[in-house]
C-alpha atoms as a PDB file:
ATOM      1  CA  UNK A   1       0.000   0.000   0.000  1.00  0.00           C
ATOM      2  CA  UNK A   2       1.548   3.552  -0.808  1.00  0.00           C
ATOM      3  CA  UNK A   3       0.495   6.895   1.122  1.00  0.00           C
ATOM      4  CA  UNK A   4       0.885  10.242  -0.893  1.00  0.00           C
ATOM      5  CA  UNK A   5       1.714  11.905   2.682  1.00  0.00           C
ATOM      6  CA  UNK A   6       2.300  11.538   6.560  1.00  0.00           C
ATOM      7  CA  UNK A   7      -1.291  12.320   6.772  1.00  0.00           C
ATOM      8  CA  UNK A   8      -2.678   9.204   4.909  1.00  0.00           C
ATOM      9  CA  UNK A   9      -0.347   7.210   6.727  1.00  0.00           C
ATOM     10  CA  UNK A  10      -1.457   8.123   9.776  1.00  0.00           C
ATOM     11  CA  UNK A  11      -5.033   7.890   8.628  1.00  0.00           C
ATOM     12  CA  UNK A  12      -4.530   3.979   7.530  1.00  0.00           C
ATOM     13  CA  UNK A  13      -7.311   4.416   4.912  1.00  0.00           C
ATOM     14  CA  UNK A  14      -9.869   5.976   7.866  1.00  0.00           C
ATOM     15  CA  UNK A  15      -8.632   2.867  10.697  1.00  0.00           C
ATOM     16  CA  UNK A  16      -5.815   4.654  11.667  1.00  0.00           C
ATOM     17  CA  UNK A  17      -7.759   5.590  15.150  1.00  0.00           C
ATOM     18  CA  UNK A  18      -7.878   1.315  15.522  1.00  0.00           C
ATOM     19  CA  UNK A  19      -4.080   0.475  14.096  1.00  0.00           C
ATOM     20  CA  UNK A  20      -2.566   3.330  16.412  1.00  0.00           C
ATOM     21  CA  UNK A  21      -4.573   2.160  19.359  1.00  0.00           C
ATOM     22  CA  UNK A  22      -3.867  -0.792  19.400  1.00  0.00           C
ATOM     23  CA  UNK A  23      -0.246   0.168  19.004  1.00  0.00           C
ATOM     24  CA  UNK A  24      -0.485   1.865  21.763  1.00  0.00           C
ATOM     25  CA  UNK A  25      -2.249  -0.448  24.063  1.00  0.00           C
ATOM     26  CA  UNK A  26       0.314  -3.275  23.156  1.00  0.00           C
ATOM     27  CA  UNK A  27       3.108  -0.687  23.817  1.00  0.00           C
ATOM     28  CA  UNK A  28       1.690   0.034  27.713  1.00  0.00           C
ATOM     29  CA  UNK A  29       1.186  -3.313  28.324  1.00  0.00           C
ATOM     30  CA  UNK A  30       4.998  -4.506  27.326  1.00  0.00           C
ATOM     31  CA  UNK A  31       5.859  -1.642  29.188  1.00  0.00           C
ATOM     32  CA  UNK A  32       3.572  -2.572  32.399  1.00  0.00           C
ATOM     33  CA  UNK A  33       4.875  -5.900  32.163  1.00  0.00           C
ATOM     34  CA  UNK A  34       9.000  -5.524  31.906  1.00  0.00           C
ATOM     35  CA  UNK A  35       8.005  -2.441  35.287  1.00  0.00           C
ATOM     36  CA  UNK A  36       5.818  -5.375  37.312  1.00  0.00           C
ATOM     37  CA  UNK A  37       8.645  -7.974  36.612  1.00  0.00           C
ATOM     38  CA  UNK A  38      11.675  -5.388  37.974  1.00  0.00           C
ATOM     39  CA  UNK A  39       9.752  -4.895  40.709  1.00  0.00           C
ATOM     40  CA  UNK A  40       9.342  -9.080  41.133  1.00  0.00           C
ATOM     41  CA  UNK A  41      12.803  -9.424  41.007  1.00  0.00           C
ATOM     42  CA  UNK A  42      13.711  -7.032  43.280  1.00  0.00           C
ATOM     43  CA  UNK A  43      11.311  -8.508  45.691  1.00  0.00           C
ATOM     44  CA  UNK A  44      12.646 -11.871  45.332  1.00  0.00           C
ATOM     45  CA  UNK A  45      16.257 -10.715  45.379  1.00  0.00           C
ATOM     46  CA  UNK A  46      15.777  -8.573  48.626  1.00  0.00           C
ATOM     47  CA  UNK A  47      13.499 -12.026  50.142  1.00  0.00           C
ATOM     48  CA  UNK A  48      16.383 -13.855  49.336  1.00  0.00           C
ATOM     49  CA  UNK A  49      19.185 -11.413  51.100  1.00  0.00           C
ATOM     50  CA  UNK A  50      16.779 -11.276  53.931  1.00  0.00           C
ATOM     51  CA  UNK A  51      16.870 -15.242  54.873  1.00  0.00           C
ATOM     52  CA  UNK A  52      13.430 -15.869  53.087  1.00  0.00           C
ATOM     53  CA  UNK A  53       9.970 -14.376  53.296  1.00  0.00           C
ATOM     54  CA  UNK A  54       8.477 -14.609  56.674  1.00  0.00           C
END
């Protein structure tokens, strides 16, 4: 598919609101994910210093 401009790119033929979002969606949830699994590891890590959870 060829755009003539930035504009109709963006646009995606009138489903560029749909394509974008879910861009973006997928983007904050790999994001969300990699943050809640630092902060796992960090728990586990400092658990582990610690002797185990008690």
């Amino acid at each position: 598919m060829y755009w003539n401009s930035w504009d109709e790119f963006l646009a995606m033929g009138g489903y560029g609101l749909y394509v974008w979002g879910s861009y973006g969606v997928m983007l904050a949830a790999m994001l969300a994910e990699s943050h809640f699994a630092e902060r796992r590891r960090r728990k586990a890590f400092a658990a582990a210093r610690d002797g185990g959870e008690q």
